[in-house]
Protein backbone atom coordinates (compact mmCIF):
# COMPACT_ATOMS: atom_id res chain seq x y z
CA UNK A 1 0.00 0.00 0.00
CA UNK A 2 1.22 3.32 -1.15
CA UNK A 3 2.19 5.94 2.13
CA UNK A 4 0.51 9.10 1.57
CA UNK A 5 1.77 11.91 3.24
CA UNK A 6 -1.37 11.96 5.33
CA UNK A 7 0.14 8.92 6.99
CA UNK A 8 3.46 10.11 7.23
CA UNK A 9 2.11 13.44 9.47
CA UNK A 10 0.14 10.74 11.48
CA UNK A 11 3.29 8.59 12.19
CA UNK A 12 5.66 11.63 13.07
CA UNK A 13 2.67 13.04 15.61
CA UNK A 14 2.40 9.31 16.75
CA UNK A 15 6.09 9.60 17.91
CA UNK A 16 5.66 12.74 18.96
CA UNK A 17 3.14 12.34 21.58
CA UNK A 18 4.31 8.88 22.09
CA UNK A 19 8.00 10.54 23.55
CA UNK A 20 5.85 12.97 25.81
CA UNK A 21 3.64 10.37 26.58
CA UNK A 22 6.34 7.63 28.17
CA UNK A 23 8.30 11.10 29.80
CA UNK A 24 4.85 12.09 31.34
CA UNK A 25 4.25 8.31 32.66
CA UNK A 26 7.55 8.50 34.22
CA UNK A 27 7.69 12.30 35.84
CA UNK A 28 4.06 10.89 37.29
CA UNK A 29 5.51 7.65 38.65
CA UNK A 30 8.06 9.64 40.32
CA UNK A 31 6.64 12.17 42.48
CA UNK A 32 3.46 14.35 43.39
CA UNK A 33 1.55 16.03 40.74
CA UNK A 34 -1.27 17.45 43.25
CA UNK A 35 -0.98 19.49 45.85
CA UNK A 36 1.01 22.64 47.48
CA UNK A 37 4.23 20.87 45.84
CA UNK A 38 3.13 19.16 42.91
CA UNK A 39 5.21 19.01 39.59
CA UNK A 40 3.87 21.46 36.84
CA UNK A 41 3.87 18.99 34.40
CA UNK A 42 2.72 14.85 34.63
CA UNK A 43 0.99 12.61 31.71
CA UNK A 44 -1.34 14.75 30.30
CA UNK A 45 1.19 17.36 29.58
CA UNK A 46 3.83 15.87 28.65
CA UNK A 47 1.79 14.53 26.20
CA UNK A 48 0.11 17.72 25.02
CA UNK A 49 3.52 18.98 24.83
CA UNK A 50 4.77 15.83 22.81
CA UNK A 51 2.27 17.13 20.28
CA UNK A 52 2.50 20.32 20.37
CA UNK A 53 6.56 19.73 19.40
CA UNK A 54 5.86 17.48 16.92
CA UNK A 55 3.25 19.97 15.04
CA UNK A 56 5.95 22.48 15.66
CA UNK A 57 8.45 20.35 13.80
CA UNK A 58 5.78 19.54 10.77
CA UNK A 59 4.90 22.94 10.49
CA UNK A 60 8.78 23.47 9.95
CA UNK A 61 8.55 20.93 7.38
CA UNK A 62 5.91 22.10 5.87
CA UNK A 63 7.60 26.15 4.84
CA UNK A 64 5.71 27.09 8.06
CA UNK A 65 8.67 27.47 9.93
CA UNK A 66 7.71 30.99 12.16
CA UNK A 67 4.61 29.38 12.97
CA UNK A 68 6.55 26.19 14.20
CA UNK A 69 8.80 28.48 15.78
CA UNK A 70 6.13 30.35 17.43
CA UNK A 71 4.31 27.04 19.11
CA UNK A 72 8.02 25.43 20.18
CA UNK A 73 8.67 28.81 21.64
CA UNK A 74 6.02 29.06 23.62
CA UNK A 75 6.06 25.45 24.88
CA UNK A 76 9.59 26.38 26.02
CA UNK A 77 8.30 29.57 27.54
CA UNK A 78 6.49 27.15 29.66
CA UNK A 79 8.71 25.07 30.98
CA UNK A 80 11.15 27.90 32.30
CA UNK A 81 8.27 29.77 34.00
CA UNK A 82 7.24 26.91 35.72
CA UNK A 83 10.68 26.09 37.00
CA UNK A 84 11.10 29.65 38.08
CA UNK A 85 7.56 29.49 39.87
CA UNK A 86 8.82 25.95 41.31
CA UNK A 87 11.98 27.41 42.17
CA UNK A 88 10.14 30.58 44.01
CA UNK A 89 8.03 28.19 45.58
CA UNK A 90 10.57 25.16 46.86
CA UNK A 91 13.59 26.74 46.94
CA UNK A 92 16.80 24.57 46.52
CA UNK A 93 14.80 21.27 46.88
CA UNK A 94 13.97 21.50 42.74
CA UNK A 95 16.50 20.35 40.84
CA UNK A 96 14.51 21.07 37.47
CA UNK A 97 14.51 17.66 36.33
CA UNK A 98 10.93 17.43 34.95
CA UNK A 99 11.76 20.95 33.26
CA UNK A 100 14.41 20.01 31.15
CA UNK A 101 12.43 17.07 30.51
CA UNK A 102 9.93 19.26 28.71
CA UNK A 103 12.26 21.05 27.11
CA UNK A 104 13.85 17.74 25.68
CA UNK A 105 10.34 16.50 24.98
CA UNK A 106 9.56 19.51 22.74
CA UNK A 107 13.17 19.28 20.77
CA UNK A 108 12.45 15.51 20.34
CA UNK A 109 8.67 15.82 19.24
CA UNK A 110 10.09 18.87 16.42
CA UNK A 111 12.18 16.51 15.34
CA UNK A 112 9.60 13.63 15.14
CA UNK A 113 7.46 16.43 13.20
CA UNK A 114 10.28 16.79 10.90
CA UNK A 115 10.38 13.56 10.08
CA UNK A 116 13.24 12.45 11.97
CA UNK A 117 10.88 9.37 13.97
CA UNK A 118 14.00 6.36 14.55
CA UNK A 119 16.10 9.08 16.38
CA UNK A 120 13.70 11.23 18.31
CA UNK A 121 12.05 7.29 19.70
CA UNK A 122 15.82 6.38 20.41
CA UNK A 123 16.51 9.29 22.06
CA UNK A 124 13.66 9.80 24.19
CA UNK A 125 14.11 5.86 25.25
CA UNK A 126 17.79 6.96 26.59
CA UNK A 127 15.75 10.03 28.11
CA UNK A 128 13.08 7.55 30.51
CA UNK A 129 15.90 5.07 30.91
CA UNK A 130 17.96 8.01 32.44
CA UNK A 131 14.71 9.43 34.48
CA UNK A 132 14.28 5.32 35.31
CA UNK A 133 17.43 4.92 36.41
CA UNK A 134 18.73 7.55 38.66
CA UNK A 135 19.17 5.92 41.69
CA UNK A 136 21.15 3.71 40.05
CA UNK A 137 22.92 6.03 38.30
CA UNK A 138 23.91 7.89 41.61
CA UNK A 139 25.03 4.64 43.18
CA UNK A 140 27.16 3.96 40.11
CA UNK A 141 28.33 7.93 40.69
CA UNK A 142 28.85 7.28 44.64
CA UNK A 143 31.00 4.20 43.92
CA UNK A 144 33.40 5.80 41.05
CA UNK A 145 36.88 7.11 42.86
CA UNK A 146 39.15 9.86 40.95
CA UNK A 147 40.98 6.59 39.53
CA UNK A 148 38.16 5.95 37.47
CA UNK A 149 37.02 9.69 36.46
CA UNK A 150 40.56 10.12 35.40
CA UNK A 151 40.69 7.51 33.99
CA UNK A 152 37.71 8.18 31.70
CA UNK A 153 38.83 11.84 31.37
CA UNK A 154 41.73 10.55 29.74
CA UNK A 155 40.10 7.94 27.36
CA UNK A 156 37.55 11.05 26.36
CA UNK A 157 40.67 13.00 25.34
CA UNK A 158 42.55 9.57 23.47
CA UNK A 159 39.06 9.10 21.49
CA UNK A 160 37.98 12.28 20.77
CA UNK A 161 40.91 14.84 20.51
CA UNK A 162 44.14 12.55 19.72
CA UNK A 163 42.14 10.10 17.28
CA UNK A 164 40.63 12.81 14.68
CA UNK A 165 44.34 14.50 14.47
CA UNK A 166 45.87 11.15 13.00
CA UNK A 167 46.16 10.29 9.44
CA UNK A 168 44.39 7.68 7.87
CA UNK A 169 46.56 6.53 4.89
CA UNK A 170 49.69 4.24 5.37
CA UNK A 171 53.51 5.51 5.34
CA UNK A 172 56.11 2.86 4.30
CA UNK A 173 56.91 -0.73 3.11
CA UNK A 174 54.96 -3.86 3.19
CA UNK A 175 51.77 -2.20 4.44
CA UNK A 176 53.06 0.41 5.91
CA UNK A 177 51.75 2.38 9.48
CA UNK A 178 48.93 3.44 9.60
CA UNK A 179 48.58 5.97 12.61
CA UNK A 180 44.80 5.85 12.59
CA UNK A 181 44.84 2.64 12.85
CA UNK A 182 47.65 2.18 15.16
CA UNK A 183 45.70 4.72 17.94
CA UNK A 184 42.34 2.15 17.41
CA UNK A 185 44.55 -0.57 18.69
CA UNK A 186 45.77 2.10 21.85
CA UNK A 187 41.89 2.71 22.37
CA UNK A 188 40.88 -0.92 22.33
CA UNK A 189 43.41 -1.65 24.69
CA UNK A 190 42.49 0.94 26.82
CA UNK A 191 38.99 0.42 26.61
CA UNK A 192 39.32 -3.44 27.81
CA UNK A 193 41.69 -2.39 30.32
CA UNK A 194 39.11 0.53 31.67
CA UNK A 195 36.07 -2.45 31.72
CA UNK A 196 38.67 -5.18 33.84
CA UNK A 197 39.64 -2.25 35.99
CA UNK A 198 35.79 -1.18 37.13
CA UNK A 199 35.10 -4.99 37.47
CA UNK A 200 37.86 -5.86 39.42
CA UNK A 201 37.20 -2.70 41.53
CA UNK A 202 33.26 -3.38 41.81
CA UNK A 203 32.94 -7.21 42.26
CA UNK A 204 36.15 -7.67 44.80
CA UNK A 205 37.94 -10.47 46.19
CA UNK A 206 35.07 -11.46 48.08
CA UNK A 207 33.77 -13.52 44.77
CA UNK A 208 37.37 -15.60 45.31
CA UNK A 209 40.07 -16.51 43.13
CA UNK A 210 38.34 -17.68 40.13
CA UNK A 211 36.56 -14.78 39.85
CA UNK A 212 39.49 -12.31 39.96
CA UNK A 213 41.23 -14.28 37.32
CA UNK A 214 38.07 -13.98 35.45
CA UNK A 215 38.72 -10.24 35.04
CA UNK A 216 42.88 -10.55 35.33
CA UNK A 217 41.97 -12.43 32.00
CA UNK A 218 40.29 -9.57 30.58
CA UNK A 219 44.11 -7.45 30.15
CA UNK A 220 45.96 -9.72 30.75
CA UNK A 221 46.35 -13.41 31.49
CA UNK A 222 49.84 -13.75 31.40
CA UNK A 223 50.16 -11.39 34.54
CA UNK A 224 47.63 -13.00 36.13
CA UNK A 225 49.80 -16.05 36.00
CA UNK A 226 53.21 -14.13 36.82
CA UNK A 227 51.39 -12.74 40.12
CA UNK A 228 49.30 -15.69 41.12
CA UNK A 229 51.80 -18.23 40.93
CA UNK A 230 54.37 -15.86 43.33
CA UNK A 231 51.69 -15.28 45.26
CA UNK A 232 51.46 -18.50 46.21
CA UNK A 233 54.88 -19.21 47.23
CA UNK A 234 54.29 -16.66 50.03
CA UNK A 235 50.70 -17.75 50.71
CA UNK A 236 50.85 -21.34 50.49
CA UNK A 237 47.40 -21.52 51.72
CA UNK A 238 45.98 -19.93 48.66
CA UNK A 239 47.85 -21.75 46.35
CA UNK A 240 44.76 -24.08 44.99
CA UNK A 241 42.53 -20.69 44.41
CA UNK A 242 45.39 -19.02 43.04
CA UNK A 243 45.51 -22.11 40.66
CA UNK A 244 42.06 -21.96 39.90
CA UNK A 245 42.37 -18.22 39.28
CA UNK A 246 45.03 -18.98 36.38
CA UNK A 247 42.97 -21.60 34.59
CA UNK A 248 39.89 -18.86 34.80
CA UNK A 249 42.27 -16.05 33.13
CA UNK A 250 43.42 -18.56 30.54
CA UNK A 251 40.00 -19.51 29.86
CA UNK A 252 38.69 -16.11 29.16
CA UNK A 253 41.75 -15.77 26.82
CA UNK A 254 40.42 -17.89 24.62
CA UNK A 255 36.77 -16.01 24.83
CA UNK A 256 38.84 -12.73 24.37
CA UNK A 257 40.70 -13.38 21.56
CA UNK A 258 37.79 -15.08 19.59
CA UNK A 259 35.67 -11.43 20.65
CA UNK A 260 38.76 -9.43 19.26
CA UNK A 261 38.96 -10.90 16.44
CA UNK A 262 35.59 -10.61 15.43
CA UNK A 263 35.79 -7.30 15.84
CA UNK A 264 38.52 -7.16 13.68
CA UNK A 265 37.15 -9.30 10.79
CA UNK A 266 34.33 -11.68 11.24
CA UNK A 267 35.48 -14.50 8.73
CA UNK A 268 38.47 -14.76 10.33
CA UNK A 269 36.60 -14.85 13.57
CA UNK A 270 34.19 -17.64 12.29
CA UNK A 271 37.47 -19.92 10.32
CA UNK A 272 38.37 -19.56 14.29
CA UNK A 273 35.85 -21.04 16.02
CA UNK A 274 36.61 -24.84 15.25
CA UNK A 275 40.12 -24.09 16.77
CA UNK A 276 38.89 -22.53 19.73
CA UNK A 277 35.67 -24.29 20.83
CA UNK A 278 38.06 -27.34 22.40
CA UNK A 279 39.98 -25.39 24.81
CA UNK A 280 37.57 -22.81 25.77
CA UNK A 281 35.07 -26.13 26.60
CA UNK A 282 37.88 -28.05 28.68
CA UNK A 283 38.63 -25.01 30.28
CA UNK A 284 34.87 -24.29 31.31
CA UNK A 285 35.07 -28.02 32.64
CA UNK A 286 38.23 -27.78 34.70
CA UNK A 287 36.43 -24.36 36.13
CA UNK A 288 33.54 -26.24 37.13
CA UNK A 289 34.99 -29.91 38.37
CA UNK A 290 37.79 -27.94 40.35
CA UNK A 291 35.01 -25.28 42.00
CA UNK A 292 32.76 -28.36 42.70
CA UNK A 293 35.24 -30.06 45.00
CA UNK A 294 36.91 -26.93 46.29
CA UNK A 295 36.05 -25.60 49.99
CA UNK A 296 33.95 -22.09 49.78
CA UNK A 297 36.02 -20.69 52.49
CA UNK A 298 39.52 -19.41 50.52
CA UNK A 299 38.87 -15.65 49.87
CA UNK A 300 41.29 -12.91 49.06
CA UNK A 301 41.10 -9.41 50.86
CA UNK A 302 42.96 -7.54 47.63
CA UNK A 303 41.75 -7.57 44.02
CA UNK A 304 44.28 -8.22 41.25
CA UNK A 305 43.19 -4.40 40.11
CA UNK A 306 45.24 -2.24 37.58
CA UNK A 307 47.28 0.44 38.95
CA UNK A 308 46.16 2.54 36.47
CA UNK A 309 42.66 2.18 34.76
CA UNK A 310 44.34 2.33 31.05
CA UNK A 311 47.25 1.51 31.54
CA UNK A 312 48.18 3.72 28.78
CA UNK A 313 51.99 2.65 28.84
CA UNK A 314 50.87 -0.68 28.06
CA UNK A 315 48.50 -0.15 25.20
CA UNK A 316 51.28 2.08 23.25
CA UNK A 317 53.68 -0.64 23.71
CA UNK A 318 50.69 -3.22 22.14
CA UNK A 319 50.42 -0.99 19.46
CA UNK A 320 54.74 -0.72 18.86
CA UNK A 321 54.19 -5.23 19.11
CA UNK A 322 51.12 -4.75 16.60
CA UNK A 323 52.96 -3.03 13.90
CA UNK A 324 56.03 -5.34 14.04
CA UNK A 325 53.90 -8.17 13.93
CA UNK A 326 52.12 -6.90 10.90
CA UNK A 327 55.72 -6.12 9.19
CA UNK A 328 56.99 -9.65 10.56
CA UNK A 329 53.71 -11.57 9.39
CA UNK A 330 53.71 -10.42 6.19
CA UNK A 331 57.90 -10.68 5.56
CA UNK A 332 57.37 -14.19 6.57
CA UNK A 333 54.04 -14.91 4.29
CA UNK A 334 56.19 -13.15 1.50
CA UNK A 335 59.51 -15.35 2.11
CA UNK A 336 58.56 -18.64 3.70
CA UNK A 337 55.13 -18.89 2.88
CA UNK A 338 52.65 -20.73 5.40
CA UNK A 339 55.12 -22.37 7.32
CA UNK A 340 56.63 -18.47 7.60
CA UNK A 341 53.05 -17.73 9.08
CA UNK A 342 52.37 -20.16 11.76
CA UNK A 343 55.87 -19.73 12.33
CA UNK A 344 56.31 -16.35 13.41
CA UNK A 345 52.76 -16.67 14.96
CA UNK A 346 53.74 -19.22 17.59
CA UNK A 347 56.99 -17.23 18.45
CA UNK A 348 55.04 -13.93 18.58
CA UNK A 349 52.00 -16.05 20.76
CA UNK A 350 54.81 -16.73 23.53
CA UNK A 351 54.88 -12.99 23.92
CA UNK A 352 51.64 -11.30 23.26
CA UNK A 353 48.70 -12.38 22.17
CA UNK A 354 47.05 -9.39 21.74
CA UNK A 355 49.57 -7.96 19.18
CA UNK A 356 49.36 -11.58 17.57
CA UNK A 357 45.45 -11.62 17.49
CA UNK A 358 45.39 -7.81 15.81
CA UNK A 359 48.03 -7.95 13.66
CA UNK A 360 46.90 -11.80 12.04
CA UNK A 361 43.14 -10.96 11.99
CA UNK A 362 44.14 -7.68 9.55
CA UNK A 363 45.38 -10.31 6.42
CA UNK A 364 43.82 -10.36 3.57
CA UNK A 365 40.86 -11.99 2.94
CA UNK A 366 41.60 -15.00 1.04
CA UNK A 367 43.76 -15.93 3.47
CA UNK A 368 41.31 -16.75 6.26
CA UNK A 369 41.82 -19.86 7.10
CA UNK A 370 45.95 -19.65 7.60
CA UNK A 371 45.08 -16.34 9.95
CA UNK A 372 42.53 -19.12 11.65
CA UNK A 373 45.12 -21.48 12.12
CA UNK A 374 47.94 -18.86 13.20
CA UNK A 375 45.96 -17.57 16.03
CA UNK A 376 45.00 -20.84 17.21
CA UNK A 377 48.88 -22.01 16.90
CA UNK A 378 50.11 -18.83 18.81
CA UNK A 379 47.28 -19.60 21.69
CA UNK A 380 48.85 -22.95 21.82
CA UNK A 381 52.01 -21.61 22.44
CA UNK A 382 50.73 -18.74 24.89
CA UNK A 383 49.54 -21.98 27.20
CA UNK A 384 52.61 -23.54 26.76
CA UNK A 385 54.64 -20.51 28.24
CA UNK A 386 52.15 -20.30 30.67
CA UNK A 387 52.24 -24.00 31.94
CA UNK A 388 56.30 -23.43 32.33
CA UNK A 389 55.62 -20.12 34.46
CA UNK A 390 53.23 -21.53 36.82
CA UNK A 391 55.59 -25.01 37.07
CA UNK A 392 58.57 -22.70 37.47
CA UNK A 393 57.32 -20.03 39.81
CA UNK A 394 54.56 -21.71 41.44
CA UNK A 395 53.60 -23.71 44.91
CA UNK A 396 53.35 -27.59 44.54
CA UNK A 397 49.54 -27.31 45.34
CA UNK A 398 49.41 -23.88 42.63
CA UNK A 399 51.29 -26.50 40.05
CA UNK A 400 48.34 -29.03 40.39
CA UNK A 401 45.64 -27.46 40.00
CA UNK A 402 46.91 -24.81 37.39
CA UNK A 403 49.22 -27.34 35.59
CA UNK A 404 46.77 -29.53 35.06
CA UNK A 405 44.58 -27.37 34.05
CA UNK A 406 46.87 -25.50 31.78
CA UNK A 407 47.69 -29.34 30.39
CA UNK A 408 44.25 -29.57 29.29
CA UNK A 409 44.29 -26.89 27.91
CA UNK A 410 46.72 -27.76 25.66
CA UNK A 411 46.12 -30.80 24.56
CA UNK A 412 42.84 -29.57 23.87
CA UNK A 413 44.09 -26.93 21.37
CA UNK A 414 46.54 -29.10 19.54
CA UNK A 415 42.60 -30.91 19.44
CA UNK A 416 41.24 -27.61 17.90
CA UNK A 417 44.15 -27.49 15.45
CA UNK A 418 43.88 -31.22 14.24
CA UNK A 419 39.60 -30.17 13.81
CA UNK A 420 40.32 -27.49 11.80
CA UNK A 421 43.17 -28.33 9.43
């Protein structure tokens, strides 16, 4: 059936009052609308409001635009006088939240009127859930130390001032560098260190060993094995937990890498899957047989936490490791072929996966199923290096637990391999 622009009008009014209408619900919900100190505003006008934006907007649409102007005007003119009333009246207890609610309504029923529907209904969703939400939002607030605000400060300025400076066009042989792209590996980095940073902070030792290795895994695995396994020579006590904890980081390795690189390019990431499904499996199973039998009463009092939320340092030096990978990869694709490949993969896996996983998942496309078979060889080797740490460093109980575990692991990704040849 044809849409005449009857309909259209109909549908962008429909939004329209249909943002004012789930605002108004909300503003009701939420407090008095009678009485000495009701609200000016609850369903019924918000939703009045909600249409008189959106006829606002079409009237804008239409070549009408001082008459649109005139209506979103006044609506505004409304909302200010009755926060200045309610201000008169209250004092510092209004915080003019239902106020700039109407003023948001009215900007995101004009746009609805001027046919802009998907965005006004996705913004005025993010406007309830924010309204919703606030007590939530203020414990979030209440719990965030200057660690994390700086933190974020600095990730604002990496993403948003630093990134849009940076070329996009590669400089040199075999592939050249690409700063643009280089500084999205820095932000990734960042960004995943950031997330294991606020979990680690927010969930605590007091969800054990496991869980902390959980998160450790998130940055970094292999110094979550470093520090657990010399932890345990001084806390002998801890050692099985500590072991646990490793075989946790090294199973959300697996679930990491296969995430990355489906960011980076999802072929690659599905020629992966094969490869990874064994070990990520066994390592699920060790998790749960080990847990199972383990007593409940072994709890840390410090989280493995960052000492610094982005660890900046780190993520430039990933991005230095990406770059020669990417050179090294392709000099040894060029010379040796696929035995160059898996090659310099499982040497560069012994070091750092993440450079590995980046640096493979960017080949071209028809070679999807070597980068496949690279990352899976590198992860191999990754376990390997970490089964020597923990059975070098490591307490005798620490060696059981994560050396078997780690052994497991292994075998099952020479498994994974042999599956997808």
């Amino acid at each position: 059936m044809a849409t005449t622009p009857e309909m259209l009008i109909a549908a962008n009014l429909a939004v329209a009052a249909l943002v004012g209408l789930a605002v108004g619900f909300e503003r009701e919900r939420s407090g008095k609308t009678e009485g000495p100190d009701a609200r000016f505003a609850g369903v019924r006008t918000f939703f009045m409001l909600g249409l008189l934006g959106g006829i606002g907007g079409q009237l804008n649409a239409e070549g009408y635009a001082a008459a649109g102007l005139v209506l979103l005007a006044a609506g505004g003119a409304l909302a200010v006088t009755a926060y200045a009333v309610t201000v008169r009246r209250a004092g510092a207890t209004s915080d003019g939240t239902t106020e700039t609610a109407a003023l948001l309504v009215l900007a995101l029923a004009a746009m609805a009127g001027m046919g802009h529907r998907a965005i006004a209904a996705a913004v005025g969703t993010l406007v309830v859930a924010a309204l919703v939400g606030k007590q939530r939002i203020h414990h979030i607030l209440d719990r965030l130390g200057e660690k994390e605000l700086t933190g974020a400060l600095q990730f604002a300025v990496l993403a948003l001032v630093i990134l849009p400076l940076l070329p996009d066009r590669s400089f040199g042989p075999w592939g050249g560098v690409n700063p643009r792209s280089l500084w999205v590996v820095v932000l990734i980095f960042c960004a995943v260190n950031y997330g294991g940073f606020l979990l680690q902070r927010w969930v605590g030792a007091s969800r054990g060993y496991a869980a902390m290795g959980m998160l450790g895994g998130l940055v970094s695995s292999t110094a979550v094995t470093l520090q657990f396994s010399r932890r345990s020579r001084r806390e002998p006590s801890l050692a099985m937990s500590l072991g646990l904890g490793i075989v946790a980081a090294c199973t959300v390795l697996v679930g990491r890498v296969v995430l990355t690189t489906a960011v980076l390019s999802a072929p690659v990431a599905v020629a992966l899957l094969p490869f990874m499904a064994p070990p990520f499996v066994v390592g699920l199973a060790v998790l749960a047989v080990v847990l199972s039998r383990q007593p409940r009463t072994e709890q840390g009092d410090d989280a493995a936490a960052l000492g610094s939320p982005l660890n900046i340092k780190a993520a430039l030096q990933l991005a230095v490791a990406f770059q020669v990978a990417i050179v090294a990869v392709r000099l040894a694709r060029d010379t040796f072929g696929t035995v160059g490949v898996l090659t310099s993969a499982f040497l560069l896996g012994l070091t750092d996966m993440d450079a590995l996983t980046f640096s493979i998942a960017r080949m071209p496309n028809e070679d999807v199923l070597l980068a496949a078979r690279a990352i899976a060889v590198g992860m191999l080797a990754n376990t390997m290096l970490k089964l020597g740490l923990t059975l070098t460093l490591g307490q005798r109980d620490l060696r059981r637990v994560a050396g078997l575990g780690l052994v497991a692991l292994g075998v099952a990704s020479g498994i994974g391999l042999w599956i997808g040849r």
